[in-house]
N, C-alpha and C. Protein backbone atom coordinates (compact mmCIF):
# COMPACT_ATOMS: atom_id res chain seq x y z
N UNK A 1 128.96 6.49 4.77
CA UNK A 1 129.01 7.92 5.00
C UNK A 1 130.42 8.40 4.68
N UNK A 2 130.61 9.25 3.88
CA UNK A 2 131.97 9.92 3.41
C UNK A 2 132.13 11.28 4.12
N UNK A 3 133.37 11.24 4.88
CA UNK A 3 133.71 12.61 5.93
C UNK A 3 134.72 12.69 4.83
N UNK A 4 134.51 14.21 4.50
CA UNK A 4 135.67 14.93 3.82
C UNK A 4 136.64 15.78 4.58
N UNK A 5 137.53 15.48 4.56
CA UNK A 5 138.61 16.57 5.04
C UNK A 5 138.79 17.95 4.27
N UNK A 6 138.56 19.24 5.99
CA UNK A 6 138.12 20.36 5.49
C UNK A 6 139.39 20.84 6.06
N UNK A 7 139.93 21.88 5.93
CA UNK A 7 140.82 22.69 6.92
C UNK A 7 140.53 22.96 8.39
N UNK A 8 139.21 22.77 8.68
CA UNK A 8 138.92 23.03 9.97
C UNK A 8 138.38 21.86 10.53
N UNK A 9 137.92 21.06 10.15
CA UNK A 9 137.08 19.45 10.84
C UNK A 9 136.99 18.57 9.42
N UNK A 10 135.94 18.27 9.47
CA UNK A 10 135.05 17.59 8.66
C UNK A 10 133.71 17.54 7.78
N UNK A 11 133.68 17.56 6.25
CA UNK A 11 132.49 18.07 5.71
C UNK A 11 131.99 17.10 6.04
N UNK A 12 130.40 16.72 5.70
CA UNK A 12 129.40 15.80 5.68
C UNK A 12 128.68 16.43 4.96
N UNK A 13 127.88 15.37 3.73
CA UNK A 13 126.92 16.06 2.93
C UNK A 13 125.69 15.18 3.81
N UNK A 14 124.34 16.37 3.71
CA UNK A 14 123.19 15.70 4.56
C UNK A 14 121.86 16.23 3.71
N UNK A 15 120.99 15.40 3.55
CA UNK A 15 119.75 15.47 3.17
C UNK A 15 118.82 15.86 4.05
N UNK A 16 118.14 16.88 4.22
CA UNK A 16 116.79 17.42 4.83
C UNK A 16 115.64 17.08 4.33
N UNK A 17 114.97 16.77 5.54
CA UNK A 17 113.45 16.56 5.21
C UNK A 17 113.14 17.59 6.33
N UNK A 18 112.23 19.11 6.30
CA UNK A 18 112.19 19.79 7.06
C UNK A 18 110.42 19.50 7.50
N UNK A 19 110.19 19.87 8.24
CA UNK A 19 108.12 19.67 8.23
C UNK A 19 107.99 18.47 9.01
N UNK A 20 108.98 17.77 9.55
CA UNK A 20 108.57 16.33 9.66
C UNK A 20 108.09 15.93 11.04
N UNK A 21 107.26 15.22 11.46
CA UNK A 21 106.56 14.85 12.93
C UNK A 21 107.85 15.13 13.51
N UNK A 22 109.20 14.39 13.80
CA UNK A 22 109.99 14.44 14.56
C UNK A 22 111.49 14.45 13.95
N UNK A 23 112.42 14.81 14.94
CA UNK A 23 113.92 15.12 14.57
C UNK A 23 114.72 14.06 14.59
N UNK A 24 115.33 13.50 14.08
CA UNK A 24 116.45 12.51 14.39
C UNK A 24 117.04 12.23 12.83
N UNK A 25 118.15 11.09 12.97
CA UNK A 25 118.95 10.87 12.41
C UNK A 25 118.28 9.97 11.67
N UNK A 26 117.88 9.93 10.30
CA UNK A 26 117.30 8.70 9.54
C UNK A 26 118.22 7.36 8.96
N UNK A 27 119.49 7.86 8.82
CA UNK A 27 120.78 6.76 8.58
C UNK A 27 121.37 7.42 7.25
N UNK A 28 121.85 6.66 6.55
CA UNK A 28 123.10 6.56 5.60
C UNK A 28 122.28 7.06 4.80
N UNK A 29 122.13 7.98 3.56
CA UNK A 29 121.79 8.31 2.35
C UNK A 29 122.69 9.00 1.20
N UNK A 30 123.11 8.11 0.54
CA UNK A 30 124.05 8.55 -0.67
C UNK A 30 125.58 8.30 -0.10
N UNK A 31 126.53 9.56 0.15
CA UNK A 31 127.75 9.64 0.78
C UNK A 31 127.30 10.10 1.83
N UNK A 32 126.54 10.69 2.54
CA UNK A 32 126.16 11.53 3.73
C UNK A 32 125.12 10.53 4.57
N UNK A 33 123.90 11.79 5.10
CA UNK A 33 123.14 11.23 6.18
C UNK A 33 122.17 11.83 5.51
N UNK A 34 120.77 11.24 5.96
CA UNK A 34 119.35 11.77 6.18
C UNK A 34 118.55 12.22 7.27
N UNK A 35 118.44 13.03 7.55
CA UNK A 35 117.72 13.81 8.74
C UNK A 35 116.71 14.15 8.77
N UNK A 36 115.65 14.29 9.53
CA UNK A 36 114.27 15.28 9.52
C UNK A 36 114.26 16.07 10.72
N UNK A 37 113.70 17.36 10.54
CA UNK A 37 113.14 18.10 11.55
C UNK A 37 112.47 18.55 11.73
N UNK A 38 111.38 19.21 13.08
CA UNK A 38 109.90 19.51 12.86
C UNK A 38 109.89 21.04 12.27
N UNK A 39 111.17 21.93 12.41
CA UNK A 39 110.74 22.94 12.08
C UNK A 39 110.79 23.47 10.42
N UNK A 40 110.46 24.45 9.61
CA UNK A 40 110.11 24.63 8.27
C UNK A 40 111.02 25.26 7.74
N UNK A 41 111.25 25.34 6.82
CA UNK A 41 112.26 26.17 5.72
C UNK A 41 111.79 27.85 6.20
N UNK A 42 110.92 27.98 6.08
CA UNK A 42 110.96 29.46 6.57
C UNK A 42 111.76 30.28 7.61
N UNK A 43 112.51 31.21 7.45
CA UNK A 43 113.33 31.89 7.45
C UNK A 43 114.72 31.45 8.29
N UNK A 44 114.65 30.76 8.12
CA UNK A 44 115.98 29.56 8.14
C UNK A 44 116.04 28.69 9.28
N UNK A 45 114.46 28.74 9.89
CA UNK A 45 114.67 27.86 10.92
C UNK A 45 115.24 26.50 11.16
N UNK A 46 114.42 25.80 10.02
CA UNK A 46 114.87 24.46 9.43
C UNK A 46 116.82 24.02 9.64
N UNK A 47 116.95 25.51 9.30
CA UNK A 47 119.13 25.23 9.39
C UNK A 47 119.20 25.08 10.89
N UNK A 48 118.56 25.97 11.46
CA UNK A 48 118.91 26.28 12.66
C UNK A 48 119.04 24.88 13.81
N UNK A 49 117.50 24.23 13.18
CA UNK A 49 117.30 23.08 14.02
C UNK A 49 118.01 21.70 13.30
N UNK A 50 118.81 21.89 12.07
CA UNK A 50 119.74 20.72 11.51
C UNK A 50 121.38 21.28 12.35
N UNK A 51 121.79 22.26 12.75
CA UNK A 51 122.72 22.70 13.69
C UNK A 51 122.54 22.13 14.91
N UNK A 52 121.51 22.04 15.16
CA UNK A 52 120.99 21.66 16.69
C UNK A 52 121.45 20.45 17.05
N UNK A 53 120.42 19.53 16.20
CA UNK A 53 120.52 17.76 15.83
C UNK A 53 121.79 17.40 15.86
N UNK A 54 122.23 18.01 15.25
CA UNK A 54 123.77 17.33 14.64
C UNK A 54 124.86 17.43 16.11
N UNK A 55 124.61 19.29 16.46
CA UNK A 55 125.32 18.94 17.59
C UNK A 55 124.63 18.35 18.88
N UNK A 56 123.81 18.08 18.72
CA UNK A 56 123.18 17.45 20.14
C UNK A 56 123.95 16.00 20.09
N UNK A 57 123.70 15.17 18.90
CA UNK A 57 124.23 14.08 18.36
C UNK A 57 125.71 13.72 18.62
N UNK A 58 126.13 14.55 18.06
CA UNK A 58 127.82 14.59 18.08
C UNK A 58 128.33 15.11 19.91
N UNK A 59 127.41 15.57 20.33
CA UNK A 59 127.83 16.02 22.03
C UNK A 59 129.11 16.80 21.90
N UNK A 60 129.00 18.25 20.96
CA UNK A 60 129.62 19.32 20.75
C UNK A 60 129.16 20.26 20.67
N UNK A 61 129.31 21.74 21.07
CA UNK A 61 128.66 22.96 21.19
C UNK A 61 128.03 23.07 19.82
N UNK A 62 127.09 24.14 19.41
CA UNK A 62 126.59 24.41 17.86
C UNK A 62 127.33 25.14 17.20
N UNK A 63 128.30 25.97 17.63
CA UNK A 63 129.26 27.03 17.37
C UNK A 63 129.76 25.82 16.07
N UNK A 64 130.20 24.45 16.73
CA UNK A 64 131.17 23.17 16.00
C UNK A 64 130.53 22.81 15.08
N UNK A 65 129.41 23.18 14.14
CA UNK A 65 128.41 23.01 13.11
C UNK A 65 128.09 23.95 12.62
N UNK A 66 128.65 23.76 11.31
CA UNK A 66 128.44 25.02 10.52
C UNK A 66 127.86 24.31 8.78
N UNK A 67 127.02 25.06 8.31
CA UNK A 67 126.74 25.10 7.25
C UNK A 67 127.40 25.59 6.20
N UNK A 68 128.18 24.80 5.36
CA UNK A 68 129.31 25.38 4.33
C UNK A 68 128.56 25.71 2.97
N UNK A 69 127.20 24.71 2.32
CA UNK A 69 126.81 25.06 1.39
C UNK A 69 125.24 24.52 1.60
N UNK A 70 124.34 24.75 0.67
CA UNK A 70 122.88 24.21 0.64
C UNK A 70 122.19 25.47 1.37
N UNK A 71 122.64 26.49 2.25
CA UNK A 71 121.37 27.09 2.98
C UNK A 71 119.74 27.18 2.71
N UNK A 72 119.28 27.49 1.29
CA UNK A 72 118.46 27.22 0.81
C UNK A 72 117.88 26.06 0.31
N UNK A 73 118.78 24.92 0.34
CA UNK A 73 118.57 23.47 -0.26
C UNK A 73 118.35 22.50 0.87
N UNK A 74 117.46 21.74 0.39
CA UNK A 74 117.05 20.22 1.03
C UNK A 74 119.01 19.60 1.47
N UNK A 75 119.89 19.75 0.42
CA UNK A 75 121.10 18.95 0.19
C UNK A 75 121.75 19.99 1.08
N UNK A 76 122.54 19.66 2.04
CA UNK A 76 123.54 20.72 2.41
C UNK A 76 124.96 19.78 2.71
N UNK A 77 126.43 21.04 3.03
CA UNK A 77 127.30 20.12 3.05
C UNK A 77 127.55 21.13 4.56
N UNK A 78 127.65 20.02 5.45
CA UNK A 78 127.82 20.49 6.71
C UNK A 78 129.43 20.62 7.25
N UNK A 79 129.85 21.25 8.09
CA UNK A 79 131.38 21.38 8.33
C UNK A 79 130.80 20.75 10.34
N UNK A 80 132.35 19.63 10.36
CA UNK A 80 132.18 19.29 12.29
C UNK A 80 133.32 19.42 12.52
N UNK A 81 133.70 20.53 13.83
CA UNK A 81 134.68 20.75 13.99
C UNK A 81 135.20 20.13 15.10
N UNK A 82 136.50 19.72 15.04
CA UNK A 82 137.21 19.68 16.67
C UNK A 82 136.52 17.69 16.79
N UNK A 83 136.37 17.12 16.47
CA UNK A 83 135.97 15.93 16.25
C UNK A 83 136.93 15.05 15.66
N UNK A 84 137.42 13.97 15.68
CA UNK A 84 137.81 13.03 14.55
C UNK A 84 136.94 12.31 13.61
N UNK A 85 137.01 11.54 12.75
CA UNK A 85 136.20 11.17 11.84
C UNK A 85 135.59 10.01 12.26
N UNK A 86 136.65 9.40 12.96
CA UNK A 86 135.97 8.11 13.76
C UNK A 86 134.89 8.49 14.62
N UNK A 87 134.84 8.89 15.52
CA UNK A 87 133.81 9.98 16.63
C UNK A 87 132.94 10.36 16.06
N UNK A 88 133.01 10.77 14.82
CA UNK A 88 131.64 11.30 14.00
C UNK A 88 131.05 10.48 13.75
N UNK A 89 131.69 9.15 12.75
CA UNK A 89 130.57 8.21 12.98
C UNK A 89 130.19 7.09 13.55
N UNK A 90 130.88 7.20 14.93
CA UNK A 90 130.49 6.48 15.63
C UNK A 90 128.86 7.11 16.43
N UNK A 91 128.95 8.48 16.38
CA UNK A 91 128.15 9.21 16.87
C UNK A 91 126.85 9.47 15.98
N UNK A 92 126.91 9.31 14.87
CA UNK A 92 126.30 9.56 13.55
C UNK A 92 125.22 8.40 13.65
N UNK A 93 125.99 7.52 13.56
CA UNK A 93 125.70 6.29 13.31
C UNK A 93 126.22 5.25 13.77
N UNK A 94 125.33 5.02 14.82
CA UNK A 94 125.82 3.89 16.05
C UNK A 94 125.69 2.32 15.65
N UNK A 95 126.65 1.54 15.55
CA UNK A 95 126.34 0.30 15.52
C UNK A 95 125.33 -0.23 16.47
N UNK A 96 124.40 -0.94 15.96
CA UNK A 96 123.50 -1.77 16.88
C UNK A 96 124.12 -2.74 17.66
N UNK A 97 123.31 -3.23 18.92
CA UNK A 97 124.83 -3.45 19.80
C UNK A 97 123.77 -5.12 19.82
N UNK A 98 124.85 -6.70 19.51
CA UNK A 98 124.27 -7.20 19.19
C UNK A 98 123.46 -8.21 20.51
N UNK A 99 121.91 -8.83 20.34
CA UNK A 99 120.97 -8.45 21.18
C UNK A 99 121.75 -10.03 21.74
N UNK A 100 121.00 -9.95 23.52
CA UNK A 100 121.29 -11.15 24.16
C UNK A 100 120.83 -12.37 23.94
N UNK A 101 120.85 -13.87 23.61
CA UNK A 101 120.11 -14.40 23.11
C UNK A 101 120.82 -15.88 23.55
């Protein structure tokens, strides 16, 4: 996952799958992430609930998620503010923690 340095946080480019049974984080895709959410591209709900995810994820207000480019696109490049880069993906993308055995 590639965090770009923005003037204000951190970009992330993220792939949408909008329509989908359920919301969560699908993992690594390309430089960014893959996501799905149940709600639809229609009239921008779909953004609304990739704002949501992300900050629910990251355990930062939604205000701290902003959409810099893609509004209309599956591809968007997301802005996280007030975060370090480490924190993001540790939060993003959690190492599996390894099992007892």
């Amino acid at each position: 996952m590639l965090l770009l340095p923005h003037p204000n946080g951190f970009a992330l480019a993220v792939k949408v799958v909008p329509g989908s049974s359920r919301e969560r984080i699908v993992g690594p895709y390309g430089d960014g992430i893959k996501l799905t959410v149940t709600a639809t591209p229609q009239a921008g709900e779909a953004n609304v609930a990739v704002i949501a995810l992300l900050a629910d994820t990251l355990q930062i207000t939604r205000a701290n998620v902003q959409i810099l480019r893609g509004h209309s696109s599956p591809r968007k490049e997301i802005l996280i503010i007030g975060l370090t880069e480490e924190v993001i993906e540790q939060r993003l993308l959690p190492k599996p923690s390894p099992s007892a055995g």
